[in-house]
Protein backbone atom coordinates (compact mmCIF):
# COMPACT_ATOMS: atom_id res chain seq x y z
CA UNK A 1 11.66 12.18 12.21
CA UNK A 2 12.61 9.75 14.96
CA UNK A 3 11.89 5.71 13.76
CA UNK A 4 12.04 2.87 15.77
CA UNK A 5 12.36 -0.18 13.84
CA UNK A 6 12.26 -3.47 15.34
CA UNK A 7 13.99 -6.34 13.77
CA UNK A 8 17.57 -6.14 12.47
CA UNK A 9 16.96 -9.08 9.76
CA UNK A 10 17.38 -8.57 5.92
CA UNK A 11 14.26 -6.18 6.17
CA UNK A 12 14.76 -3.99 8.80
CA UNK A 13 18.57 -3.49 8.02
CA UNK A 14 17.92 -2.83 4.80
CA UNK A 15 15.34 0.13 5.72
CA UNK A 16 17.52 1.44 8.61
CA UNK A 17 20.26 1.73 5.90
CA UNK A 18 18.01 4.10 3.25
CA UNK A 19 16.61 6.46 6.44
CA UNK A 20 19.35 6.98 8.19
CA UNK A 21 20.83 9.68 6.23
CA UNK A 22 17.77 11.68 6.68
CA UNK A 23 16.16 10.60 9.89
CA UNK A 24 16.95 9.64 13.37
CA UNK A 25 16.80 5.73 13.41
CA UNK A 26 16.98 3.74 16.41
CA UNK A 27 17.00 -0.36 15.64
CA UNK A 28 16.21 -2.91 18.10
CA UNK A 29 16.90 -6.63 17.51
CA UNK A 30 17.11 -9.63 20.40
CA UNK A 31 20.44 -10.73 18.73
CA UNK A 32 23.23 -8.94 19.86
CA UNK A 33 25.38 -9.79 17.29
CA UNK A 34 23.34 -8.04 14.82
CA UNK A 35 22.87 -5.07 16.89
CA UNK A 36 26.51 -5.01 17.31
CA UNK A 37 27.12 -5.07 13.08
CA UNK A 38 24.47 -2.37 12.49
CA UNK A 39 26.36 -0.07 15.29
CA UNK A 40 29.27 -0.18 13.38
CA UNK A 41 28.14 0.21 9.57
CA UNK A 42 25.58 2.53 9.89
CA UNK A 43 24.77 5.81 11.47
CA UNK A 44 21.90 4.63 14.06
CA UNK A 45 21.36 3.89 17.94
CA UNK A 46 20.54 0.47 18.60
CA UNK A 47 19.62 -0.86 21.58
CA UNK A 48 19.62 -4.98 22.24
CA UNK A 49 16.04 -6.81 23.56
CA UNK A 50 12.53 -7.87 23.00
CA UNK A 51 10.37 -5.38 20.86
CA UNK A 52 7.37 -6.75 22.65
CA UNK A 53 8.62 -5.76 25.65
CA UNK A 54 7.17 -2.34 26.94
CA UNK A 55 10.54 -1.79 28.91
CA UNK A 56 12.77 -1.90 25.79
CA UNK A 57 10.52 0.01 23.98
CA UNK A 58 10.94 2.54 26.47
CA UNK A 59 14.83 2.34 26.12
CA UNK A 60 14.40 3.04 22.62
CA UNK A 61 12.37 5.98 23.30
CA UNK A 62 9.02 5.21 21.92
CA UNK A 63 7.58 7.88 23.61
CA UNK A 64 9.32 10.57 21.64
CA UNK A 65 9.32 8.34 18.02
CA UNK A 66 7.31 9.22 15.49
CA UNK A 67 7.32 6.09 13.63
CA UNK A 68 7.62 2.51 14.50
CA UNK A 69 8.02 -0.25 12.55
CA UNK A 70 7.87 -3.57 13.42
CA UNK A 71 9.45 -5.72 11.10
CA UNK A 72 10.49 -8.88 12.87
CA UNK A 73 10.22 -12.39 10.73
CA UNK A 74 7.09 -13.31 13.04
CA UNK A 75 3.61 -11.85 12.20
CA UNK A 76 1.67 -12.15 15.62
CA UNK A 77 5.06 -10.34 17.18
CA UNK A 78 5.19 -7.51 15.02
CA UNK A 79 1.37 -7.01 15.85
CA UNK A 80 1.77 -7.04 19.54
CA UNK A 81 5.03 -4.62 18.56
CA UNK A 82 2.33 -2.14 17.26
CA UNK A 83 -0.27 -3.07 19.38
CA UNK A 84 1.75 -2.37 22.68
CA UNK A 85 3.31 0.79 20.34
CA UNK A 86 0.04 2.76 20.43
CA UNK A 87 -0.53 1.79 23.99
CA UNK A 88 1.68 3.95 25.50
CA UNK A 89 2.35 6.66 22.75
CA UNK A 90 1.20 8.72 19.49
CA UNK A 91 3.87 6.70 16.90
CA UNK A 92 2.43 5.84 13.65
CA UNK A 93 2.84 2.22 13.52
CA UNK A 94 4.21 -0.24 10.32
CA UNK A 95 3.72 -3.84 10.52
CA UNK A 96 4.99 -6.39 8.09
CA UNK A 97 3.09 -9.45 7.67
CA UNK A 98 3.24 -13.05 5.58
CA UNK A 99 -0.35 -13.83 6.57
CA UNK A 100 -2.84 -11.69 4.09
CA UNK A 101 -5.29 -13.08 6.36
CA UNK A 102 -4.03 -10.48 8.68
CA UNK A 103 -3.94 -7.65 5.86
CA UNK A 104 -7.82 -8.97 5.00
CA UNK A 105 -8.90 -7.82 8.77
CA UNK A 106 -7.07 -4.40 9.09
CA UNK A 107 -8.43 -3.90 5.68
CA UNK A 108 -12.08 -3.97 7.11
CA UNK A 109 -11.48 -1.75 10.22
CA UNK A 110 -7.67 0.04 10.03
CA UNK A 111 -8.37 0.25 13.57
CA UNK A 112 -7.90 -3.45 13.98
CA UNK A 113 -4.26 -4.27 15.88
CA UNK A 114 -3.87 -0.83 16.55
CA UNK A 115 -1.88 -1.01 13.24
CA UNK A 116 -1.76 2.20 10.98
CA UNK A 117 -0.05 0.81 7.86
CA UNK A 118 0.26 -3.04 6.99
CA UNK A 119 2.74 -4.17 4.69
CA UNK A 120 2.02 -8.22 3.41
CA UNK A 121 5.47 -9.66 2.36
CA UNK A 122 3.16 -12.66 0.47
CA UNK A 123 0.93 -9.89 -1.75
CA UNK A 124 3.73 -7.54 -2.57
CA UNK A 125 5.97 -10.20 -4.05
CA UNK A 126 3.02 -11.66 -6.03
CA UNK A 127 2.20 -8.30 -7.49
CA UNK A 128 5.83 -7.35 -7.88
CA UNK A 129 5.98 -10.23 -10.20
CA UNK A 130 2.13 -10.15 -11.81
CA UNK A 131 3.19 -6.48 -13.15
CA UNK A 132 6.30 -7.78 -15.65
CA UNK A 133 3.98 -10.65 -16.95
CA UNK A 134 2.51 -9.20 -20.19
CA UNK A 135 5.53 -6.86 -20.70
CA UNK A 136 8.31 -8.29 -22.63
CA UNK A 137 11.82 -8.13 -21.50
CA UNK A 138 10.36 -6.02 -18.49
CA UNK A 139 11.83 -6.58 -15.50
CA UNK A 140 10.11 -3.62 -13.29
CA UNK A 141 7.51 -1.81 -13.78
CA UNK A 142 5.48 0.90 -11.64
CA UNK A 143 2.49 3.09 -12.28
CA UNK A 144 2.34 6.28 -11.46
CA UNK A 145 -0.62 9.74 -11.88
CA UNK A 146 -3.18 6.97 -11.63
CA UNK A 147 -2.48 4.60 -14.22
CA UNK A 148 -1.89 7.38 -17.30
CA UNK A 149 2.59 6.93 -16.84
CA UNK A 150 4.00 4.25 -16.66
CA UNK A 151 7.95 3.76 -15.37
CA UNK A 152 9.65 0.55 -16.70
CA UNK A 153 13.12 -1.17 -16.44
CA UNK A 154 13.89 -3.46 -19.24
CA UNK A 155 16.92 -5.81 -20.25
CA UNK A 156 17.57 -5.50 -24.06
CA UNK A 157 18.09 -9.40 -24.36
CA UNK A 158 20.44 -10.85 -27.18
CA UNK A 159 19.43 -10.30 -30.72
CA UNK A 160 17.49 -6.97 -29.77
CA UNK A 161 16.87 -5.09 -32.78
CA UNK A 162 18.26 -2.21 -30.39
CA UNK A 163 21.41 -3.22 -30.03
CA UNK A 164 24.42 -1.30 -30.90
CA UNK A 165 21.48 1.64 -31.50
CA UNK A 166 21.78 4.80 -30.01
CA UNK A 167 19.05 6.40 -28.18
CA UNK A 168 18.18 8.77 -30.15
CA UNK A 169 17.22 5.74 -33.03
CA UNK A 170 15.65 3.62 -30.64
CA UNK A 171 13.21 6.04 -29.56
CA UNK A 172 10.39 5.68 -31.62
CA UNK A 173 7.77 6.46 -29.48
CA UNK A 174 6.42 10.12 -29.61
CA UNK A 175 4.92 9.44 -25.57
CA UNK A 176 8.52 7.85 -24.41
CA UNK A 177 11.35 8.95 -22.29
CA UNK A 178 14.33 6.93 -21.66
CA UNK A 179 15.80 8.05 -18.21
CA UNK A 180 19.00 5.75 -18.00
CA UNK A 181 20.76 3.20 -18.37
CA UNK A 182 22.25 0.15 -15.80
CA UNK A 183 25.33 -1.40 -16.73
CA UNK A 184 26.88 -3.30 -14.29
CA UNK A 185 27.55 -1.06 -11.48
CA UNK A 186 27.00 1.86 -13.87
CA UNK A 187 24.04 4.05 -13.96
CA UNK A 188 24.31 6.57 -17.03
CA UNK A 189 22.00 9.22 -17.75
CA UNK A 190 20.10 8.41 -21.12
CA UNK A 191 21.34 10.57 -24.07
CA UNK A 192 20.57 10.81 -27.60
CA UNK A 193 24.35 9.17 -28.89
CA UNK A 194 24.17 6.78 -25.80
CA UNK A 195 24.79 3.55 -27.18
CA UNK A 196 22.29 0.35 -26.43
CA UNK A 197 23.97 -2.85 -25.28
CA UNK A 198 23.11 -6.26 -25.50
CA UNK A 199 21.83 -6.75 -21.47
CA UNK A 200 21.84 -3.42 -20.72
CA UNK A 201 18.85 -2.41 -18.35
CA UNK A 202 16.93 0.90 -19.89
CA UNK A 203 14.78 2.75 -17.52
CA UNK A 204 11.83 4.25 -19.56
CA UNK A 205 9.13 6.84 -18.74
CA UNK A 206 5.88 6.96 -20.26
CA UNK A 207 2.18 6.41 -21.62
CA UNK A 208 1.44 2.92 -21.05
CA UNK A 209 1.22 2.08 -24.70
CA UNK A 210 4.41 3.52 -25.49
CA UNK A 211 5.97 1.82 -22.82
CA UNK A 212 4.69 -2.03 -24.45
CA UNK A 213 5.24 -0.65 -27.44
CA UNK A 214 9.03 -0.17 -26.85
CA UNK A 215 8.79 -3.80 -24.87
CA UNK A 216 7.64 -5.33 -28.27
CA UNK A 217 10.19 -3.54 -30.40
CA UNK A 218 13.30 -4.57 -27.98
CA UNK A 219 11.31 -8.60 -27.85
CA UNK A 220 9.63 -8.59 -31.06
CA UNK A 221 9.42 -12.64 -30.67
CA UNK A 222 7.70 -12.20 -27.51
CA UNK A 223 4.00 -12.24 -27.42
CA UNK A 224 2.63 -9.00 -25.18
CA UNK A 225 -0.94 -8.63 -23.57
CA UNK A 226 -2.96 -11.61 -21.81
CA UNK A 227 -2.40 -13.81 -24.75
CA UNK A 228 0.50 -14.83 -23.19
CA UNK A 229 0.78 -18.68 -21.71
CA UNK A 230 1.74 -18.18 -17.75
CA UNK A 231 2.99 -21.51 -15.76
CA UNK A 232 2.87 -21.54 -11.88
CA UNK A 233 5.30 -24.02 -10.34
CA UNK A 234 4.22 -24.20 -6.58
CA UNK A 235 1.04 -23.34 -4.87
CA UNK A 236 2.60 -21.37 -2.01
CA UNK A 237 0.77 -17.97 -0.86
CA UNK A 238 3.14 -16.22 -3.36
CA UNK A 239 2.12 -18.68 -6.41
CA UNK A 240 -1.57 -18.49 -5.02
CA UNK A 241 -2.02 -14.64 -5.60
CA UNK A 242 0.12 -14.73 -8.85
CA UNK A 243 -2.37 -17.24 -9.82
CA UNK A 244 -5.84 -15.14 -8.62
CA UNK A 245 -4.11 -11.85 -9.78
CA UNK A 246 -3.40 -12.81 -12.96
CA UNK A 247 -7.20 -14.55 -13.56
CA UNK A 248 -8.10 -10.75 -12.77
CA UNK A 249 -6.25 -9.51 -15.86
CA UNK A 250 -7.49 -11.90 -17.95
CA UNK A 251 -4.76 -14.78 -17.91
CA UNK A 252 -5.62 -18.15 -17.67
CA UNK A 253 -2.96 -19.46 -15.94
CA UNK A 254 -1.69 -22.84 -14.99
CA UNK A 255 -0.50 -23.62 -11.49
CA UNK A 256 1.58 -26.83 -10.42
CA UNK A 257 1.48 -28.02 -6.94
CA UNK A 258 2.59 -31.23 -5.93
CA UNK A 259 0.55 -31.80 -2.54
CA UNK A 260 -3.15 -33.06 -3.40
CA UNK A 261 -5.01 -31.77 -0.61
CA UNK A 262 -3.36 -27.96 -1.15
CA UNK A 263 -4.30 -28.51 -5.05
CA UNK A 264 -7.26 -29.53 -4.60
CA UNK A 265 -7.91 -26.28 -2.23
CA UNK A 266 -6.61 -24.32 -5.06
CA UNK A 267 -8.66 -25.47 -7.24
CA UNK A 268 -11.57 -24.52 -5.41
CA UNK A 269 -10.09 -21.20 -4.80
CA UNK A 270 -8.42 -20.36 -8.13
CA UNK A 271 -12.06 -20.58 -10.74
CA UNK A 272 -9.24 -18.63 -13.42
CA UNK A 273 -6.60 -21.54 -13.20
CA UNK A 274 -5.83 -24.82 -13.87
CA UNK A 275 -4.65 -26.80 -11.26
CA UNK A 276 -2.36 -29.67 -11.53
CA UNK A 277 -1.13 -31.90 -9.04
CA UNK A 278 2.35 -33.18 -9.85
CA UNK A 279 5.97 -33.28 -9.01
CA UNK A 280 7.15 -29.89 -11.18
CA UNK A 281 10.70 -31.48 -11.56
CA UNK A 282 9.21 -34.54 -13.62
CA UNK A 283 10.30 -34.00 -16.59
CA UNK A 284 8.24 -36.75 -18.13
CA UNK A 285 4.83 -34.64 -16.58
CA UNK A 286 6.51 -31.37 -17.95
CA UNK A 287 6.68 -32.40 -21.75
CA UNK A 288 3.18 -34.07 -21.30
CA UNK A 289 1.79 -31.11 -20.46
CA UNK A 290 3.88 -29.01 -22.94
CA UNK A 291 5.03 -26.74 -20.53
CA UNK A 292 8.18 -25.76 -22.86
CA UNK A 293 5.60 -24.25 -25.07
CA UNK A 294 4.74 -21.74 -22.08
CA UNK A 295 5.65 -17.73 -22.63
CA UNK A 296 6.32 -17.73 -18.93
CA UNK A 297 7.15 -19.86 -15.90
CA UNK A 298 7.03 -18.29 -12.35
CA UNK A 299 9.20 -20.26 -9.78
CA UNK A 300 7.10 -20.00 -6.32
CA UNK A 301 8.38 -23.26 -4.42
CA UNK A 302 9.68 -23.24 -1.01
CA UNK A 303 13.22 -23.27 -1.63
CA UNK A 304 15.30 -21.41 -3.45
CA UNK A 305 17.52 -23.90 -4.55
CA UNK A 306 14.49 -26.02 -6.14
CA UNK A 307 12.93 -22.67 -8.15
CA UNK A 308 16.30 -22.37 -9.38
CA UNK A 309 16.32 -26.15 -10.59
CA UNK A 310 12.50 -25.46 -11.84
CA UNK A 311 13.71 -22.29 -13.99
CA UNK A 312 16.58 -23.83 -15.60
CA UNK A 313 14.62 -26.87 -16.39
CA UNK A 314 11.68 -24.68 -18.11
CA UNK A 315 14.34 -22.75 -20.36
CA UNK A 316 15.93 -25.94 -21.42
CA UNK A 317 12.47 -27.49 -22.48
CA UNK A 318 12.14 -23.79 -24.90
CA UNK A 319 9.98 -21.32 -21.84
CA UNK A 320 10.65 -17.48 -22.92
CA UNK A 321 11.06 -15.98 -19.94
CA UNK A 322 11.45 -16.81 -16.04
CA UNK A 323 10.16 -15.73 -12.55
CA UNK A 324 11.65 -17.07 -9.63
CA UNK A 325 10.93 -16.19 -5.77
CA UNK A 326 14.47 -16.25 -3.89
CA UNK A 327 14.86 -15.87 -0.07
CA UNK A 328 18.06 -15.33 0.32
CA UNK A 329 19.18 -12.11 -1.17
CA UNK A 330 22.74 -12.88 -1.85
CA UNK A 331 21.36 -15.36 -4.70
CA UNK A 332 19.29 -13.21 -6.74
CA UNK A 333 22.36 -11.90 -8.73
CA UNK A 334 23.69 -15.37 -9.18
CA UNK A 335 20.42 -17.15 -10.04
CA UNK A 336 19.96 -14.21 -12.73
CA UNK A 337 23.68 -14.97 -14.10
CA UNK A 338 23.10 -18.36 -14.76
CA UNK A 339 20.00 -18.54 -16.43
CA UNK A 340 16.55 -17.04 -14.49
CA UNK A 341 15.05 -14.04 -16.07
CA UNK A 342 13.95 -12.37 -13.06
CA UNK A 343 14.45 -12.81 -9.51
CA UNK A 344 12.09 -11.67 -6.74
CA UNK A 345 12.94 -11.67 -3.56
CA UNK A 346 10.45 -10.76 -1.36
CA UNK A 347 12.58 -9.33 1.71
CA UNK A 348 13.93 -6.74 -0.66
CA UNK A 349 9.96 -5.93 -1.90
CA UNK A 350 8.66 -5.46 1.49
CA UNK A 351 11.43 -3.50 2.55
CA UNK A 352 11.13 -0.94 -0.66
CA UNK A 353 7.25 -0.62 0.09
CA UNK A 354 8.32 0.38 3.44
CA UNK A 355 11.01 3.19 2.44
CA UNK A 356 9.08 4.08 -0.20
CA UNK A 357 5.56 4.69 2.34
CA UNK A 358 8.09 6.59 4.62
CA UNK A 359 9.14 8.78 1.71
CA UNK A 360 5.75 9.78 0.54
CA UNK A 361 6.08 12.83 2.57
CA UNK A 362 6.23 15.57 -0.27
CA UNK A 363 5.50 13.08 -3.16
CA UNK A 364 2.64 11.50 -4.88
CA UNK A 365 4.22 7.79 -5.32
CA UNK A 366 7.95 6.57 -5.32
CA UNK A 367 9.57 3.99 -7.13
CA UNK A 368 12.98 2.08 -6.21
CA UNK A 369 15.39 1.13 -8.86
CA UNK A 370 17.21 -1.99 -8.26
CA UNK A 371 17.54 -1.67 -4.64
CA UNK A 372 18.34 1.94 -4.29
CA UNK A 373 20.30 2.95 -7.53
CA UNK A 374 18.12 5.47 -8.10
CA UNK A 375 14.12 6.43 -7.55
CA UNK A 376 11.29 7.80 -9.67
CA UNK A 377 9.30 9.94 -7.96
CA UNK A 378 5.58 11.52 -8.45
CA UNK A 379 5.53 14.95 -7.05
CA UNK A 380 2.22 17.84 -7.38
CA UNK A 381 4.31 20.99 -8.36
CA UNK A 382 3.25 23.93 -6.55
CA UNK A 383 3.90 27.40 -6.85
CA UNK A 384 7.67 27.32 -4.60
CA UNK A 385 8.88 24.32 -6.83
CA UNK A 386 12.09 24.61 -8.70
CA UNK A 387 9.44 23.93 -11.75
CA UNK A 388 6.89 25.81 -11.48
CA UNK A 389 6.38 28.36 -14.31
CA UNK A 390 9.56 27.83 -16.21
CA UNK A 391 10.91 26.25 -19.63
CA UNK A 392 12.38 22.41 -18.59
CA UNK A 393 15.67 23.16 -19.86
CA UNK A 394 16.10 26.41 -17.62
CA UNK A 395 15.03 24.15 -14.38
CA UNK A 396 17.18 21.40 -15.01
CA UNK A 397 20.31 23.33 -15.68
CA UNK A 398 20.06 24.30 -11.90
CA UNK A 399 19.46 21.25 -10.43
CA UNK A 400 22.38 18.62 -10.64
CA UNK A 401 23.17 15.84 -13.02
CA UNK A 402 21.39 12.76 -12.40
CA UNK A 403 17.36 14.49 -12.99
CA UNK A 404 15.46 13.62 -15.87
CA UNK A 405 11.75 14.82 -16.37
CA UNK A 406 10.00 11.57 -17.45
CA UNK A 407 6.25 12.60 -17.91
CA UNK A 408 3.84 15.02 -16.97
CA UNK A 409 0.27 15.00 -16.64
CA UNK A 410 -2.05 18.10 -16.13
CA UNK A 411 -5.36 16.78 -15.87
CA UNK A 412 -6.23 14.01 -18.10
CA UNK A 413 -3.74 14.83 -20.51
CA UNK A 414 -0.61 13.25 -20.88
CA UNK A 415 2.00 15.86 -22.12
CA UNK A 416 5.63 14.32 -23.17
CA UNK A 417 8.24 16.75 -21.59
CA UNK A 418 10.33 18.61 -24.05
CA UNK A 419 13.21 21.16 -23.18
CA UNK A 420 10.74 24.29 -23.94
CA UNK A 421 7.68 22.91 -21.67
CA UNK A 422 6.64 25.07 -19.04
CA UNK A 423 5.54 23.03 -16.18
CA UNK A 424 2.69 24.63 -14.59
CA UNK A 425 1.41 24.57 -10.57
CA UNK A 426 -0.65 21.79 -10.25
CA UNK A 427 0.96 19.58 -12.92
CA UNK A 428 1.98 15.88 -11.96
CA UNK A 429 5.20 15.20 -12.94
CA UNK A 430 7.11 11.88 -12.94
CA UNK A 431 11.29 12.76 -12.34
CA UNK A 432 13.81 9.90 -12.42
CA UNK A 433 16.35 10.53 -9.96
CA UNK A 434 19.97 9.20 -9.76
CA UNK A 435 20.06 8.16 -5.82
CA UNK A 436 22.99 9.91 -4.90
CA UNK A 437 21.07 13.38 -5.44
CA UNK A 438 17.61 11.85 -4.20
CA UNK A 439 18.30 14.01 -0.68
CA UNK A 440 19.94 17.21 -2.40
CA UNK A 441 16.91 17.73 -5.36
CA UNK A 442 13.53 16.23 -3.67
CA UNK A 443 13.45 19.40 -1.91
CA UNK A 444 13.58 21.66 -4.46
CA UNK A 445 10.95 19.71 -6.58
């Protein structure tokens, strides 16, 4: 497949860099320095100019792309990118967006914008951090075959009753399977003598209530389910559909924002919140309102530097666990190494959604795993799968290391894979791939 992608920022690098083993890229950007780095580090034509422009579209050879994506740091550009895309050819068009206002109107007519898929940085990021809340020590987590399997990634955080356990006696769960484990740079394959660490990140497979049933037995002292107490610092679009989302599941969340007329808009907009206008580095305001008692503070200011100061203040007055939005990518590791719980960056989360929508090709749903370590995918098996009509252990022993068979559903029933289960045609199954076979195995499955 031939993709354009316009913009050579954080985003559009970043997707460049996961297609262009299997698809011919072409990346245009205005700045010709970056143009000049992404001609040197990765395998893709780039050509230096205005994306709105028809003329540089035509240098890039719209006419014969199959894909473009616009994915410039301006909304109302990457619309005209698409818009002027379908204009003069048949290339399926990708627009990111920060504006959900934007995503509300191509919702009611897709034809809107002449836009075939919208991604909204904003919503994504919200969501990506609304699905850990609940989940204890999660710090990803993913649906797949309609709800029924669930794929999480958790730390086991210090004290864990798991660690220095093996596999084998952590797994308690009859509808569980763990698929590996992070450690550091490492990614090992989950087996029955592999041995838990304290902060090791376990990738697990599974019904739903397996899966927070393992979250409560690595964090028995944290409190799963909506009964948990979630703090909002900042009322920016991100904290604003953390806030809504979560009043959907049930929470009743409170939300911080220091500007009266935007709290007072929130208020009117957020009937599952409370709103409260004050300075969230006030430390005085913070104890008042007992916000150390909180199971959960998500960071969603305008600067990375003051969620970071936000985070470490909530830990120090006794918060469980913290969320905080980061910009710039290069800080997510450090922030998480000195003190926040999670870090979302919401760059990276737009940029998965858009690798994983251009994957979707031969499978149901896709997962990343910490920015390309390794992907969970949903595939349908029919009959010419490497699956199909044959005993797990016989298909995996010709298929390279790195595959584990997490869960598979045929129909509405959930069946935990064992080496002896035949998958059948028509089964859903949910496979945990290391990402250096990703290219070699998808195929075959």
């Amino acid at each position: 497949m031939r993709v354009i992608i316009v913009g050579a920022g954080q985003v559009g690098s970043s997707i460049a860099a996961d297609l262009a083993g299997t698809h011919d890229i072409v990346v245009v950007d205005r700045d010709g320095d970056r143009v000049e780095d992404l001609t040197y580090s990765l395998d893709v034509l780039t050509v230096q100019g205005d994306g709105t422009s028809l003329s540089t579209l035509e240098e890039a050879g719209v006419d014969e792309a199959d894909m473009v994506i616009a994915s410039t740091d301006d909304d109302e550009t990457n619309i005209v990118i698409c818009s002027t895309t379908r204009a003069v050819s048949d290339a399926f068009t990708v627009a990111r967006v920060k504006n959900t206002e934007y995503l509300r109107t191509w919702e009611r007519s897709e034809r809107a914008f002449g836009i075939d898929f919208i991604v909204c940085t904003n919503l994504l990021a919200a969501e990506s951090i609304v699905r850990v809340v609940g989940i204890p020590a999660a710090r990803d987590v993913d649906s797949f075959a309609g709800g029924s399997v669930q794929m999480a990634e958790f730390e086991i955080p210090p004290g864990s009753p798991v660690t220095d356990q093996t596999v084998a006696e952590a797994d308690r769960f009859e509808e569980l399977t763990f698929a590996a484990i992070l450690r550091d740079d490492d990614l090992e394959i989950a087996r029955g003598d592999s041995v838990l660490h304290e902060r090791d990140r376990v990738v697990v497979i599974g019904d739903p209530d397996a899966v927070r049933g393992f979250a409560t037995t690595i964090a028995p002292d944290e409190p799963p389910g909506t009964a948990e107490e979630v703090v909002i610092v900042g009322g920016s679009e991100i904290g604003y559909h953390v806030a809504r989302l979560l009043g959907d599941r049930g929470f009743k969340p409170r939300l911080i924002e220091q500007d009266a007329e935007r709290a007072r808009q929130l208020a009117e907009d957020l009937p599952n919140a409370i709103v409260m206008e004050s300075d969230a580095t006030d430390i005085d305001f913070l104890e008042r309102e007992h916000v150390g008692d909180a199971d959960f503070v998500v960071a969603a200011l305008d600067s990375d530097e003051k969620n970071l100061l936000v985070s470490l203040l909530a830990r120090r007055l006794g918060v469980d666990r913290t969320v905080a939005v980061i910009d710039t990518s290069e800080y997510v590791e450090l922030f998480e190494a000195v003190g926040v719980d999670v870090g979302v960056n919401p760059r990276e989360v737009v940029a998965e959604e858009i690798t994983r929508f251009t994957r979707e090709g031969g499978a149901e749903n896709v997962a990343i795993i910490e920015s390309d370590r390794a992907e969970v995918l949903e595939i349908e098996v029919d009959t010419e799968s490497i699956l199909a009509n044959r005993p797990i252990h016989e298909s995996v022993s010709d298929l390279p290391t790195g595959v584990v068979i997490g869960a598979i559903t045929r129909g509405e029933s959930f069946i935990t894979p064992r080496g002896d289960t035949v998958i059948q045609p028509g089964d859903h199954v949910v496979v945990f791939l290391d990402a250096c076979i990703v290219d070699d195995v998808t195929p075959k499955l």
